[in-house]
Protein backbone atom coordinates (compact mmCIF):
# COMPACT_ATOMS: atom_id res chain seq x y z
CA UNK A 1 -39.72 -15.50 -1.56
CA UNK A 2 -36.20 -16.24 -3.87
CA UNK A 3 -36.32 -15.09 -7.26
CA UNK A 4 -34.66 -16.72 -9.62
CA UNK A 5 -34.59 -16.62 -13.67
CA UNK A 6 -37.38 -19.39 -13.89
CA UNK A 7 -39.63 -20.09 -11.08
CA UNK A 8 -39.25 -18.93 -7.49
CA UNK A 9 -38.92 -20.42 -4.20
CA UNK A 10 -40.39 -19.89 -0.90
CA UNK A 11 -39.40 -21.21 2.58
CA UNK A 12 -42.42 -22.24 4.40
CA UNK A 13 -42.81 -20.93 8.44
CA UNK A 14 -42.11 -25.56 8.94
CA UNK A 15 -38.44 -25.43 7.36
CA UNK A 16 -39.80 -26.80 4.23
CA UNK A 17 -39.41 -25.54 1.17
CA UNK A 18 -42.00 -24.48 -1.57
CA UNK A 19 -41.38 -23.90 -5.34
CA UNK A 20 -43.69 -22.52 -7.72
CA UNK A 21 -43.39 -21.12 -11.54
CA UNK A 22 -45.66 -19.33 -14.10
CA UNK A 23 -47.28 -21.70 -16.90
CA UNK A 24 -46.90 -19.86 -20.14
CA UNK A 25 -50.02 -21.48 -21.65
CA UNK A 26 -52.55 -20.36 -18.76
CA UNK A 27 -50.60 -17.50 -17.35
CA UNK A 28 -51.70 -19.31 -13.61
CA UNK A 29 -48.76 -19.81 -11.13
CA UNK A 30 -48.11 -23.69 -10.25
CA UNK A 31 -47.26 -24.84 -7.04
CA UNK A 32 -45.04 -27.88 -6.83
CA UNK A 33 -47.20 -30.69 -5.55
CA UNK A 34 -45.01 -31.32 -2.58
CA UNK A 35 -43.00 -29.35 -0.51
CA UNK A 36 -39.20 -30.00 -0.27
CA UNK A 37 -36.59 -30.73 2.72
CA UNK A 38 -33.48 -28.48 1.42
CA UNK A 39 -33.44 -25.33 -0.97
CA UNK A 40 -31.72 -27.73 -2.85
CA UNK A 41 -33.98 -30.05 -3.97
CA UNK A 42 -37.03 -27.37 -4.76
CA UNK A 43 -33.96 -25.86 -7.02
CA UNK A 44 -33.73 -29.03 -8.62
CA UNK A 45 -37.31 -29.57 -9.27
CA UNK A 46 -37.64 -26.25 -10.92
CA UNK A 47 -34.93 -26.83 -13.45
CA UNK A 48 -36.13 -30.29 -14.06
CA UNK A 49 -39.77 -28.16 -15.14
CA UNK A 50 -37.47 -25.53 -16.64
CA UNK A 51 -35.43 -28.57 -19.14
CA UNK A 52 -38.85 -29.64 -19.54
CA UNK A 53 -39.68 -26.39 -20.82
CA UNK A 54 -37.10 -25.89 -23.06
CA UNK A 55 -38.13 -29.14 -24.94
CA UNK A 56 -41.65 -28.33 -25.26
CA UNK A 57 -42.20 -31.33 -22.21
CA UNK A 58 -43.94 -28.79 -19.67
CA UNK A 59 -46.37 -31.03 -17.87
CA UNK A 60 -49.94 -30.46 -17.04
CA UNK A 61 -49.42 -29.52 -13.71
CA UNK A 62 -53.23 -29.51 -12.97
CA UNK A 63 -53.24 -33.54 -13.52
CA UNK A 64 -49.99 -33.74 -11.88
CA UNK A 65 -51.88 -33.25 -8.62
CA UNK A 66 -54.56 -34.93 -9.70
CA UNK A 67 -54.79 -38.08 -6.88
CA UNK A 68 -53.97 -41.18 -7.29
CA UNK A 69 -57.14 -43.03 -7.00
CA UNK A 70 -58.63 -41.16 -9.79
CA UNK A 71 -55.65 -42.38 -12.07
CA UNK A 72 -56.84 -45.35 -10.48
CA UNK A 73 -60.25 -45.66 -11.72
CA UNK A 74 -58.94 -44.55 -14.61
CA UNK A 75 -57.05 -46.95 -15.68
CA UNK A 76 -59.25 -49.55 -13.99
CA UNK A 77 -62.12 -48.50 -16.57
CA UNK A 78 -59.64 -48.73 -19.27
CA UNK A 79 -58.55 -52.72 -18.50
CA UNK A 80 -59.23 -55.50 -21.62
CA UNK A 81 -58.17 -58.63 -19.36
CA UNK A 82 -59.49 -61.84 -18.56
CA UNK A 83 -62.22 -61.42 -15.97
CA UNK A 84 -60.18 -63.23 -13.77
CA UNK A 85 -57.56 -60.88 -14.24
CA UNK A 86 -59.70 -58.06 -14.00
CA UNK A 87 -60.38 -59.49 -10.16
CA UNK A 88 -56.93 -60.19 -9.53
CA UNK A 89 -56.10 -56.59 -10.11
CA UNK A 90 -59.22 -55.00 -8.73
CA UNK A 91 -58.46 -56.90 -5.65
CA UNK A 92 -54.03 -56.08 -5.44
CA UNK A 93 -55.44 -52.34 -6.04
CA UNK A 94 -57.50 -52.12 -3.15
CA UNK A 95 -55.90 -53.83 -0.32
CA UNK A 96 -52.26 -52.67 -0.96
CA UNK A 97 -51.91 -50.18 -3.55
CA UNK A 98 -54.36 -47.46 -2.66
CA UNK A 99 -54.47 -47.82 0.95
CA UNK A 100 -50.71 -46.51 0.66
CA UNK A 101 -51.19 -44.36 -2.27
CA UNK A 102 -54.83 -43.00 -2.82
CA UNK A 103 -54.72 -39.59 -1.97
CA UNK A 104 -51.76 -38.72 -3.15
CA UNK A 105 -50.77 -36.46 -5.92
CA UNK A 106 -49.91 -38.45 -8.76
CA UNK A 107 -47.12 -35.97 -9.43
CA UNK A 108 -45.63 -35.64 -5.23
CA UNK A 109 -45.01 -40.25 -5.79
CA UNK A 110 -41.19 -40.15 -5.88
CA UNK A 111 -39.34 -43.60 -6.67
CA UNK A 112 -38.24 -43.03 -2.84
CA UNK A 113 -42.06 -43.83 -1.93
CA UNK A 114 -42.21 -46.77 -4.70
CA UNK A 115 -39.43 -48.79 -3.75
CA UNK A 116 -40.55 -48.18 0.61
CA UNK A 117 -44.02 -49.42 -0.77
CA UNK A 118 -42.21 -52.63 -1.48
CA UNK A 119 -40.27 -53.14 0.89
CA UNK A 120 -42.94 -52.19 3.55
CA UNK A 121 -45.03 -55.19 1.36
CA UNK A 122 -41.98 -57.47 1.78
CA UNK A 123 -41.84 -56.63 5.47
CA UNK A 124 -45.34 -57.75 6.11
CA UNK A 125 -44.59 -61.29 5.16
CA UNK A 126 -46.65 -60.94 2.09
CA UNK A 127 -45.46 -63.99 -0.98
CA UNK A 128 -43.38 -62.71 -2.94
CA UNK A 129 -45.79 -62.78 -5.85
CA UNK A 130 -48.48 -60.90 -3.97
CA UNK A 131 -45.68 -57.70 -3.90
CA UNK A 132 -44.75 -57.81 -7.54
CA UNK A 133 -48.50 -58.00 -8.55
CA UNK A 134 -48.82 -54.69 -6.14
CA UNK A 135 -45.56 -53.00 -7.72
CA UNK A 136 -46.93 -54.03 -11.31
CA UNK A 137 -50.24 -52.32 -10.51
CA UNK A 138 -48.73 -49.33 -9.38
CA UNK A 139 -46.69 -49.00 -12.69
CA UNK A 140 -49.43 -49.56 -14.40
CA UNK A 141 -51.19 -46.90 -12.78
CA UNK A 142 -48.85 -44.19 -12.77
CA UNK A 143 -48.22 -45.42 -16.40
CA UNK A 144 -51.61 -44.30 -17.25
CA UNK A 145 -50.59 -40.65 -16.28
CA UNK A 146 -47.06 -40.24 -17.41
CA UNK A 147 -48.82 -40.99 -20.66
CA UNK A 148 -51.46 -38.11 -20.17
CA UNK A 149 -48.06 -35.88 -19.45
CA UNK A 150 -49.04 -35.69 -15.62
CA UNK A 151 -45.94 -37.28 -14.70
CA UNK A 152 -42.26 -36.78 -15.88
CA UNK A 153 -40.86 -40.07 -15.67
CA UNK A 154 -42.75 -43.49 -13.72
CA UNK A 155 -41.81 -43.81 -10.39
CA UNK A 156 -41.97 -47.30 -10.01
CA UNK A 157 -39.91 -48.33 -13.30
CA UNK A 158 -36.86 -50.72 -12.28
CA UNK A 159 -38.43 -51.70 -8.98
CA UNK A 160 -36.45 -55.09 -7.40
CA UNK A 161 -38.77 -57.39 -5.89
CA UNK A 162 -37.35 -60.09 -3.86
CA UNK A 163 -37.44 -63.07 -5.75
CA UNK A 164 -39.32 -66.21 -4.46
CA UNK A 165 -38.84 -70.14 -4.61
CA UNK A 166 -40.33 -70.98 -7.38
CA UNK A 167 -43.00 -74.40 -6.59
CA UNK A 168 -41.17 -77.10 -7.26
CA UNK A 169 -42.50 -79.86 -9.73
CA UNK A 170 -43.75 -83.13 -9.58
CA UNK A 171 -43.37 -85.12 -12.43
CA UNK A 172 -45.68 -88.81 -12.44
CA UNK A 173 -44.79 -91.74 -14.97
CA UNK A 174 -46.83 -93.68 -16.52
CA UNK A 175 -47.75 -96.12 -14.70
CA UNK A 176 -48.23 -92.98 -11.69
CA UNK A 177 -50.53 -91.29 -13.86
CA UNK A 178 -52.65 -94.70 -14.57
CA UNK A 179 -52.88 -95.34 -10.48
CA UNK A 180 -54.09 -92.36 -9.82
CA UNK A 181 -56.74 -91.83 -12.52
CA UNK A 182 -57.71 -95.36 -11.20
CA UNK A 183 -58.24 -93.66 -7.86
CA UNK A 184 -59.46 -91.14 -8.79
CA UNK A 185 -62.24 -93.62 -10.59
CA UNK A 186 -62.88 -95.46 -8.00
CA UNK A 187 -62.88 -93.99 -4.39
CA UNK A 188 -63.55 -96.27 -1.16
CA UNK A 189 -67.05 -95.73 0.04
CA UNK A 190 -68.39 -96.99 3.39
CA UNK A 191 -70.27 -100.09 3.29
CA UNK A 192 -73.59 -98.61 3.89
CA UNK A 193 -73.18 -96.27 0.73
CA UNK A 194 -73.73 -97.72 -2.34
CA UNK A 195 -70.16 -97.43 -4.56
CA UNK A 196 -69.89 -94.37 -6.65
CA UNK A 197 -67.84 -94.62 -9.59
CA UNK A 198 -66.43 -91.67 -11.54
CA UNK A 199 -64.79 -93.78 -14.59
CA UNK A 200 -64.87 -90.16 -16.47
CA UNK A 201 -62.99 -88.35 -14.24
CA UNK A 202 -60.35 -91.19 -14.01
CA UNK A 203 -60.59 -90.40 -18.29
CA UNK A 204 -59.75 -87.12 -17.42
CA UNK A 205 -56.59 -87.46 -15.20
CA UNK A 206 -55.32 -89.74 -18.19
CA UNK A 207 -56.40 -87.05 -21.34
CA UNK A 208 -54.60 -83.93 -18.80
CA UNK A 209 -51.27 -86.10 -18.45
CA UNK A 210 -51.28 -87.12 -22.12
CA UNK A 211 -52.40 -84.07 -23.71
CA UNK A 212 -50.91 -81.00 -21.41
CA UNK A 213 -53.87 -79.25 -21.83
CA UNK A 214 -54.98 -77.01 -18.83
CA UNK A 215 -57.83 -77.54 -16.39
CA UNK A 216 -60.00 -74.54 -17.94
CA UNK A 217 -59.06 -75.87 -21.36
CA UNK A 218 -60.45 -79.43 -20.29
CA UNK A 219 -63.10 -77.88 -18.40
CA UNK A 220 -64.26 -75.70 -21.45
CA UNK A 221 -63.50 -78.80 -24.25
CA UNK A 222 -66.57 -79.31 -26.21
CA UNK A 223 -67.40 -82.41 -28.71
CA UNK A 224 -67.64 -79.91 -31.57
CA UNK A 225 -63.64 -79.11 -30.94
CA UNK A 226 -62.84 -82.38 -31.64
CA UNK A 227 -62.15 -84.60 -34.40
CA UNK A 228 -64.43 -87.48 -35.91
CA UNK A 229 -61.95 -90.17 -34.57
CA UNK A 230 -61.03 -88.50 -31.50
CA UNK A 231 -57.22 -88.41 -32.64
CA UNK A 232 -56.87 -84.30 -32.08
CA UNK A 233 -58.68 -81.43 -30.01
CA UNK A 234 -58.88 -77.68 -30.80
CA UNK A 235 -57.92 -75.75 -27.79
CA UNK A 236 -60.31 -72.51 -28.68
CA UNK A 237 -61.46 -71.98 -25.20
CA UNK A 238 -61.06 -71.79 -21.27
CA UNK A 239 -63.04 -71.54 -18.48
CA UNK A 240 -62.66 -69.52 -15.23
CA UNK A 241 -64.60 -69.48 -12.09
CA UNK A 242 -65.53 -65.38 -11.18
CA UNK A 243 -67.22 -64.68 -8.08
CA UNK A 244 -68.81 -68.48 -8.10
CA UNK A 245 -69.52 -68.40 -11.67
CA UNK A 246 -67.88 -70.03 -14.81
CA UNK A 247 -67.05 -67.59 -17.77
CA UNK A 248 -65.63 -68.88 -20.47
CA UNK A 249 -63.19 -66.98 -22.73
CA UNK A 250 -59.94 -67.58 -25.16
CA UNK A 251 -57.30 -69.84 -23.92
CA UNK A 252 -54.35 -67.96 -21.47
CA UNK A 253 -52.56 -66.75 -24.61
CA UNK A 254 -54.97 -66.09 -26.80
CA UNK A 255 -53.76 -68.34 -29.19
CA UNK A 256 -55.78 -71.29 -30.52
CA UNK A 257 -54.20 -75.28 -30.97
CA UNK A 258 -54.42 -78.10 -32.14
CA UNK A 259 -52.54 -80.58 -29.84
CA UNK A 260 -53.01 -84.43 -31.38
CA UNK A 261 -53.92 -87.57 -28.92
CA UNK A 262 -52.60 -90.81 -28.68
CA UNK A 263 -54.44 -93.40 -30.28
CA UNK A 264 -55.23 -95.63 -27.26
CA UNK A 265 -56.32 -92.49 -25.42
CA UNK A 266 -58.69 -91.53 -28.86
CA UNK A 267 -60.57 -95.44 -28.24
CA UNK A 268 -61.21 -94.66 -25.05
CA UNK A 269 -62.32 -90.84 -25.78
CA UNK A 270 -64.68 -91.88 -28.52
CA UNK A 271 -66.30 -94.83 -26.13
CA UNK A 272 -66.51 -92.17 -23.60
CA UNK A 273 -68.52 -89.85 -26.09
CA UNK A 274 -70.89 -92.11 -27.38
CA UNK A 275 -72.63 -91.49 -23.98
CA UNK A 276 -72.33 -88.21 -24.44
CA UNK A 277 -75.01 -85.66 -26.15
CA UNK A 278 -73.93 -85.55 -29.94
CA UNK A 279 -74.21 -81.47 -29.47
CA UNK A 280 -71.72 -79.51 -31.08
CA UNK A 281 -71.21 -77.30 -28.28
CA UNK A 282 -71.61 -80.16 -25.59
CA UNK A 283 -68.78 -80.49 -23.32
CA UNK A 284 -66.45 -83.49 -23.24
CA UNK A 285 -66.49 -83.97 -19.55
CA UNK A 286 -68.64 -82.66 -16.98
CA UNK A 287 -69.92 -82.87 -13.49
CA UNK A 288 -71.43 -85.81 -12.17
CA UNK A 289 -74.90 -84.17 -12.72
CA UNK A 290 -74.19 -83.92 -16.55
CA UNK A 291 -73.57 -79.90 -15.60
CA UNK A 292 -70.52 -77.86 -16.24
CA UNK A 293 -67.32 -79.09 -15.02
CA UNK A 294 -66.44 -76.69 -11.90
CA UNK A 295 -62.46 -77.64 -11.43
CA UNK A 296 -62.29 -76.45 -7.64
CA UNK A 297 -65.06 -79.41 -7.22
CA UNK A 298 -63.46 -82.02 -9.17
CA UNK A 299 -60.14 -81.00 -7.15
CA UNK A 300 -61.05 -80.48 -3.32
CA UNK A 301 -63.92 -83.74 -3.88
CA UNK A 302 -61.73 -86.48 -6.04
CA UNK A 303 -58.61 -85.23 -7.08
CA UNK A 304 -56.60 -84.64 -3.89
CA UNK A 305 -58.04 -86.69 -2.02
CA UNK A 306 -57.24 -89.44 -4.55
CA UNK A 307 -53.71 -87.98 -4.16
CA UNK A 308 -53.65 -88.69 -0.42
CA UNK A 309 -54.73 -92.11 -0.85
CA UNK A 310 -51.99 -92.89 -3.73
CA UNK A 311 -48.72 -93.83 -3.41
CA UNK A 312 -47.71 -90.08 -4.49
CA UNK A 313 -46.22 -87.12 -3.33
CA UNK A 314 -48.44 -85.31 -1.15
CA UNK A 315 -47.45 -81.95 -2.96
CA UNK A 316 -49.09 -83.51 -6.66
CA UNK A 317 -51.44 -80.65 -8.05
CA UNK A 318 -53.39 -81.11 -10.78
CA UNK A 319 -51.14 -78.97 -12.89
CA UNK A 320 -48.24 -81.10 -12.24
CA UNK A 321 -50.52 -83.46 -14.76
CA UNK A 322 -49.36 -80.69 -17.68
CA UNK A 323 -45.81 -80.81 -16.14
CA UNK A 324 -45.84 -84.55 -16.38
CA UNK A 325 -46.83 -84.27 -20.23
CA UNK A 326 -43.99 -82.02 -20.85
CA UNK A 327 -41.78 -84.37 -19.38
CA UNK A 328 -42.91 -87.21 -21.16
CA UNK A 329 -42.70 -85.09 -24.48
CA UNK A 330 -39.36 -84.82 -23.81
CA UNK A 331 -38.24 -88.35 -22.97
CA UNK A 332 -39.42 -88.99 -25.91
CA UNK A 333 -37.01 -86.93 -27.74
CA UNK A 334 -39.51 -83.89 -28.48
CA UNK A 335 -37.85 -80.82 -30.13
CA UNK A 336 -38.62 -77.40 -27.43
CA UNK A 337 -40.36 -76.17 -30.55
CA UNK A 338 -43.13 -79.60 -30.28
CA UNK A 339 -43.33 -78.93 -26.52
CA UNK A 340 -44.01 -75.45 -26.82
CA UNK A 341 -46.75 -75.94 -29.20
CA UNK A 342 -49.01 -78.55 -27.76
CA UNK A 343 -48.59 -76.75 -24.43
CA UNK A 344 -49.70 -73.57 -26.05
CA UNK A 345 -46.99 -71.21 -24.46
CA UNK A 346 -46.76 -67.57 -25.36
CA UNK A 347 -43.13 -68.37 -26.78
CA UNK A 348 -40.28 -70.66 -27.03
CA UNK A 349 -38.66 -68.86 -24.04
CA UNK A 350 -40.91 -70.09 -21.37
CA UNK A 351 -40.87 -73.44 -22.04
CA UNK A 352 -36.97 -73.58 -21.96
CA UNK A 353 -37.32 -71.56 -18.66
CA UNK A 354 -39.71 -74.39 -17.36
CA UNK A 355 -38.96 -77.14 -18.87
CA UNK A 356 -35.21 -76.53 -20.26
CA UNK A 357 -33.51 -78.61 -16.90
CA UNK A 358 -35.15 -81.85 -18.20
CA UNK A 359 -33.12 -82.09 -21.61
CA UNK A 360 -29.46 -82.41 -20.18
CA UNK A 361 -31.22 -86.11 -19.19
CA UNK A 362 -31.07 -86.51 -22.78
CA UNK A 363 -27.52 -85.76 -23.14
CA UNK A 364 -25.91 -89.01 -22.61
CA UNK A 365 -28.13 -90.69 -25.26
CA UNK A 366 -27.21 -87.96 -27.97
CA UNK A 367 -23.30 -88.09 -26.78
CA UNK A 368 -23.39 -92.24 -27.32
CA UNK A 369 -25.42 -91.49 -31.03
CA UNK A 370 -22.61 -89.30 -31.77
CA UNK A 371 -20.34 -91.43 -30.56
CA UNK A 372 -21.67 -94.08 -33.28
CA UNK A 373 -21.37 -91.36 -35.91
CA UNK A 374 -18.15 -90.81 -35.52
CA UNK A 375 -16.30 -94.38 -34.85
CA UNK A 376 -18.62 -95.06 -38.17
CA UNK A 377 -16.98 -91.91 -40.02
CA UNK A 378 -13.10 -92.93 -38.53
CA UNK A 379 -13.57 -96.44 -39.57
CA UNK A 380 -14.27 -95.24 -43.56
CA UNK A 381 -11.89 -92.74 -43.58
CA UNK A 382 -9.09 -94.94 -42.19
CA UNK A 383 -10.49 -97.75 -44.80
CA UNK A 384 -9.70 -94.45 -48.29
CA UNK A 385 -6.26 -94.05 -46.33
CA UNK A 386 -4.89 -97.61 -46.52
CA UNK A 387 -2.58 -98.41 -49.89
């Protein structure tokens, strides 16, 4: 055993070494919760508790080596998210964060073993999103316990995740957004069926493209959120399919709009809820059954495959229908601000992000207006200069 002036250190009979100290509030001796390659390193994790110490930071060393997985449920049972969310995480946590981490002392995870978590993700061949939901989950966790003083400093801040292609785009026009709701409205059927129209559904193509709402905001649109004349809807709610069934909750940023319609597209609305129940909390559109409108049916039954029968890029997702509206927003002249608020971002900044490559198409119309402006202004100044 070395002594030293604050803690002492003890070489173990494997090479490693161990350092311990004396906590002044319980008078019990703490044991680091991992052992250490070099005399070195144990001497610098005993002046790190020592500077600690001195600034009346001395860590609970009994939740230090508390494990991880009970940080884990934890912070699980702490979670106000989306229940969507809530599954998302629940499901990153237990097939990569806790098979790596979930016996381990919370206070023996070194950013060493965050950042080879990573990488050993990124070596798998796991998307690149998958990993940084993993590394944001394990932030969050140890989070949890740096805030009960468990933990010094959180391992896993300034992780680099490798960055992926972002999906790229597809934006219809017009007339691409009219075919395909017409498809969409009226599929081939085999001559022994009798034809099945869905003339709502092809409604609904039209109102997502024109509107920029998103598929749990159509999905959870009710007649009471809309106005007399069908010219605006309130976006107040979203649905999301858990576990095979629909819960319905606040739209993805909490936030509720108003986001104004066309007036063509309000006709056509209004005809389309007169065969509707009058209900206030009736939805606008709905299964073929009159039930609620499940959005993986609607896609895998008669949107893609009315993609695949269109004249369209075989990569057109549904969402690319709120990409499209953004677009057209903007070749219409909208101001960011417009776009941002009828597409009900969390701020400005993401719909520049998104969005922000489409406006240099604009350029050469505002460079020719300015271009007016100023022959206009030369021509009257030139006029006050003459004798």
């Amino acid at each position: 055993m070395t002594r030293r002036s604050f803690g002492a250190l003890r070489k173990l009979p494997s090479g490693r070494w161990q350092a311990s100290y004396t906590d002044e509030r319980t008078g019990e001796r703490t044991i680091a919760p991992a052992t250490f390659t070099t005399k070195t390193d144990a001497n610098l994790w005993l002046s790190s508790i020592s500077l600690d110490r001195s600034r009346g930071r001395l860590l609970d060393q009994k939740l230090s080596q508390r494990p991880f997985q009970d940080w884990a449920a934890e912070w699980m049972g702490g979670l106000h998210v989306k229940p969507k969310t809530e599954v998302s995480y629940e499901s990153s946590l237990r097939n990569h964060v806790l098979p790596v981490f979930e016996g381990r002392a919370v206070g023996s995870i070194t950013y060493r073993d965050a950042k080879q978590f990573v990488a050993d993700l990124a070596n798998k061949g796991l998307a690149p999103g998958t990993i940084d939901e993993a590394r944001k989950i394990l932030r969050m966790v140890l989070q949890e316990a740096l805030r009960a003083d468990a933990i010094s400093r959180n391992p896993a801040d300034g992780l680099r995740v490798p960055r992926g292609e972002r999906q790229e785009m597809v934006f219809l026009t017009a007339e691409q957004v009219f075919a395909l709701a017409d498809e969409v409205a009226h599929p081939p059927r085999p001559q022994r069926h009798p034809q099945l129209e869905f003339p709502n559904y092809g409604l609904l193509v039209r109102f997502a493209a024109f509107t920029g709402l998103r598929a749990g905001e159509i999905g959870a649109l009710r007649i009471g959120r809309m106005a007399p004349d069908g010219r605006w809807v309130e976006v107040a709610e979203s649905a999301e399919e858990v576990h095979g069934e629909l819960v319905y909750g606040p739209p993805k940023t909490y936030a509720r709009r108003r986001v104004e319609i066309p007036t063509a597209l309000a006709v056509e609305l209004q005809e389309h809820l007169a065969t509707r129940p009058a209900a206030h909390d009736a939805f606008v559109f709905t299964a073929p059954d009159g039930g609620a409108l499940r959005h993986s049916n609607f896609y895998r039954r008669h949107y893609k495959p009315a993609v695949a029968r269109s004249d369209l890029d075989p990569r057109t997702r549904f969402h690319d229908l709120r990409h499209t509206a953004a677009a057209m927003m903007i070749g219409q002249g909208a101001h960011l601000l417009v776009v941002k608020e009828r597409l009900g971002h969390s701020s400005i900044t993401v719909t520049a992000d998104r969005y922000g490559h489409l406006y240099p198409s604009l350029s050469a119309a505002l460079t020719a207006q300015l271009e007016d402006v100023y022959t206009a202004a030369a021509g009257t100044g030139s006029a006050r200069n003459r004798p």
